[in-house]
Protein backbone atom coordinates (compact mmCIF):
# COMPACT_ATOMS: atom_id res chain seq x y z
CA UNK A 1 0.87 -5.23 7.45
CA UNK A 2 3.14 -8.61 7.14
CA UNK A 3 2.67 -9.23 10.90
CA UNK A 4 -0.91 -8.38 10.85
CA UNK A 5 -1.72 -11.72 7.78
CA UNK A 6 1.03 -13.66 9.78
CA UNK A 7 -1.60 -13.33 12.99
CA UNK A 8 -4.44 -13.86 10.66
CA UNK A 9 -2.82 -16.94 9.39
CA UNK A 10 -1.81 -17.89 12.35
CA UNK A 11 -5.54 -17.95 13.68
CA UNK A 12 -6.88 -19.48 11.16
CA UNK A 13 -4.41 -22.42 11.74
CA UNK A 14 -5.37 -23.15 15.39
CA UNK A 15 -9.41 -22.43 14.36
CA UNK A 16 -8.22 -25.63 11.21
CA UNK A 17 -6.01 -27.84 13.96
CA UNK A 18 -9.22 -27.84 16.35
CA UNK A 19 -11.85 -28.60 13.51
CA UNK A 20 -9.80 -31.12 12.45
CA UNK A 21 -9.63 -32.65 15.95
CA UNK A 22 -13.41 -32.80 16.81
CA UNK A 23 -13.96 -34.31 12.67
CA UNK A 24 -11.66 -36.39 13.29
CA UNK A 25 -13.08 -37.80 16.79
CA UNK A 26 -16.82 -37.47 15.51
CA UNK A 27 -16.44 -40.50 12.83
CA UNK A 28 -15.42 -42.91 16.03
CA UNK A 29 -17.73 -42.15 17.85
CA UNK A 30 -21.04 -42.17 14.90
CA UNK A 31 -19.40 -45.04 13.20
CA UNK A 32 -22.12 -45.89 10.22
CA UNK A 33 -23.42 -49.72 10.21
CA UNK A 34 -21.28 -52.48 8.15
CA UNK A 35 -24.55 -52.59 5.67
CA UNK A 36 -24.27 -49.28 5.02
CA UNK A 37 -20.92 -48.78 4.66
CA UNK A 38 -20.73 -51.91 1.96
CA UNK A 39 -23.99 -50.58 0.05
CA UNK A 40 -22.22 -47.44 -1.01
CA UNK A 41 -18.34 -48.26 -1.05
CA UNK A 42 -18.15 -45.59 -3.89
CA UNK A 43 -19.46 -42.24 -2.06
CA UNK A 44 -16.42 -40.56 -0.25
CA UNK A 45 -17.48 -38.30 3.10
CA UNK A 46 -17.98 -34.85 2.50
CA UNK A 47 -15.32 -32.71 3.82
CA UNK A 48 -15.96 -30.57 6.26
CA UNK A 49 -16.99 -26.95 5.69
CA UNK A 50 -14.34 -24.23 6.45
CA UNK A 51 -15.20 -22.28 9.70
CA UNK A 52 -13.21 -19.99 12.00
CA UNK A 53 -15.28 -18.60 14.72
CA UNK A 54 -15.67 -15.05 15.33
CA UNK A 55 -14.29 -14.90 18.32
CA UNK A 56 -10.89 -16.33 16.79
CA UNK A 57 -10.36 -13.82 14.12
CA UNK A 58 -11.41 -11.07 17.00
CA UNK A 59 -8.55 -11.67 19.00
CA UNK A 60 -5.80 -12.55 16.66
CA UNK A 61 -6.59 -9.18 15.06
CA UNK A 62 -6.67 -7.49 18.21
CA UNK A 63 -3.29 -9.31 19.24
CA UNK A 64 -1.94 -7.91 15.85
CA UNK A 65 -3.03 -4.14 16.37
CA UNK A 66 -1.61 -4.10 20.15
CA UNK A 67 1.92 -5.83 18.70
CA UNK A 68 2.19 -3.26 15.57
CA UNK A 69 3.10 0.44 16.90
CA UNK A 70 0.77 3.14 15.88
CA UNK A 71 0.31 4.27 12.17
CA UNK A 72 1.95 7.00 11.22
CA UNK A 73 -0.13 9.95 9.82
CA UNK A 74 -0.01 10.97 6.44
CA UNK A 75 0.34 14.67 7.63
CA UNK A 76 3.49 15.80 8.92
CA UNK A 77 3.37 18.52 11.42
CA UNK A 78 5.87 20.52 12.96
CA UNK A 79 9.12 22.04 11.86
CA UNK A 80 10.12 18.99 9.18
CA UNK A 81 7.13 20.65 7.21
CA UNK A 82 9.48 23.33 6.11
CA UNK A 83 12.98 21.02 5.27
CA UNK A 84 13.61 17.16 4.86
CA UNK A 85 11.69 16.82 1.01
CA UNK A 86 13.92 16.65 -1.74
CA UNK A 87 12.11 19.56 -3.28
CA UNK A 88 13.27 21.68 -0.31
CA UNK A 89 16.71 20.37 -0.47
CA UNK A 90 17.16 21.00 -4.26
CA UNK A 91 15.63 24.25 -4.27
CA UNK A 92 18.33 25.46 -0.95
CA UNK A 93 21.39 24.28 -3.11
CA UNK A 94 19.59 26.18 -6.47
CA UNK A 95 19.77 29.43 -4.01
CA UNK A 96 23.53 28.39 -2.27
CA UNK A 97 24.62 28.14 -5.56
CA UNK A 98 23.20 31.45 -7.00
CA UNK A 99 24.24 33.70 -4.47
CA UNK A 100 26.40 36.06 -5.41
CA UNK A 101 30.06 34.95 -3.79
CA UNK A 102 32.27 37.42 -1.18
CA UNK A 103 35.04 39.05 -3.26
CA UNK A 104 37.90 38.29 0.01
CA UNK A 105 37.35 34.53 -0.10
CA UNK A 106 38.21 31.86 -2.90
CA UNK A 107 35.01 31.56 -4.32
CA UNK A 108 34.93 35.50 -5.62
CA UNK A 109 35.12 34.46 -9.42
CA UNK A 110 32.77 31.83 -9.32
CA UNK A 111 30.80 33.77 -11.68
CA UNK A 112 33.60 35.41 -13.51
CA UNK A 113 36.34 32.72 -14.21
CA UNK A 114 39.87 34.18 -14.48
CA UNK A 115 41.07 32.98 -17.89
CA UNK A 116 43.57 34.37 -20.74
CA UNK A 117 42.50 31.95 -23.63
CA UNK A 118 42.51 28.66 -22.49
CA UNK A 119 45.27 29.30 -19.50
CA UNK A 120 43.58 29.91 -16.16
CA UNK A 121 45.21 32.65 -13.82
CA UNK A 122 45.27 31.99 -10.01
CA UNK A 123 46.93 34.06 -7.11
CA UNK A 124 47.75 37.57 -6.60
CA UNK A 125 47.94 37.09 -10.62
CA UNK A 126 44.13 37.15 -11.15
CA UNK A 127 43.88 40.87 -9.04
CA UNK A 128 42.16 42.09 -12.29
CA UNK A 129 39.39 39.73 -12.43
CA UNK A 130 38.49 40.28 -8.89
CA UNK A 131 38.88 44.05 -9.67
CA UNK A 132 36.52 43.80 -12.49
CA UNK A 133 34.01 41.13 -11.01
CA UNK A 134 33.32 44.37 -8.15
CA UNK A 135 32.49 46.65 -10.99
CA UNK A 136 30.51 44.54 -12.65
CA UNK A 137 28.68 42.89 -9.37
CA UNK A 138 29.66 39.38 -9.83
CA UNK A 139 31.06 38.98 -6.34
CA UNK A 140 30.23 41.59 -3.16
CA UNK A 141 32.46 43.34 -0.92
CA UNK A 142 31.50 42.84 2.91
């Protein structure tokens, strides 16, 4: 969008620089009389309205539109409909975090902490917890 107002601007430049050139040669050239010019000493010239020609803004927009790649649509299609949105990627770590943990790997009291008070028990020590976390379902045998 940036590059698009820089072309406009740009245009609208060159359409000023050559206005400015032909006012600026057109007083020369229609120079008023010395009677005129002392009867009204206090009347300035009247600037010069602003004009950029059609055919100008035409082709610094169309310069614009073939320099800019193509929009993107506000659609997606494909797989990314499915992952990539952080609704997606919250709601996979929601389940990942849920599921119910093999009993033969580290994780198996994730849902079932091995503790005696405020002393945690780790290694072949914490055999009853795993025991009782199959009973209870808390972690699954394969």
């Amino acid at each position: 969008m940036q590059s698009a107002i820089a072309g406009l601007v740009i245009a609208v430049n060159l359409a000023l620089a050559g206005g400015a050139v032909a006012s600026e040669a057109a007083p020369a050239a229609t120079a008023p009389p010395a009677a005129a010019a002392a009867a009204a000493p206090a009347a300035a010239p009247a600037p010069a309205p602003f004009y950029v020609p059609d055919a100008v803004i035409k082709q610094a927009i169309s310069d614009v539109l073939h320099a800019e790649a193509a929009p993107v649509s506000a659609f997606k299609s494909g797989p990314e409909i499915y992952s990539g949105d952080p609704t997606s990627a919250r709601m996979t770590a929601a389940f990942n975090q849920a599921r119910v943990p093999d009993c033969l790997h580290d994780n198996a009291l994730k849902h079932q902490p091995a503790h005696i008070g405020p002393i945690g028990v780790v290694g072949p020590l914490s055999l009853p917890w795993v025991i009782s976390a199959v009973l209870r379902g808390k972690c699954s045998l394969p």
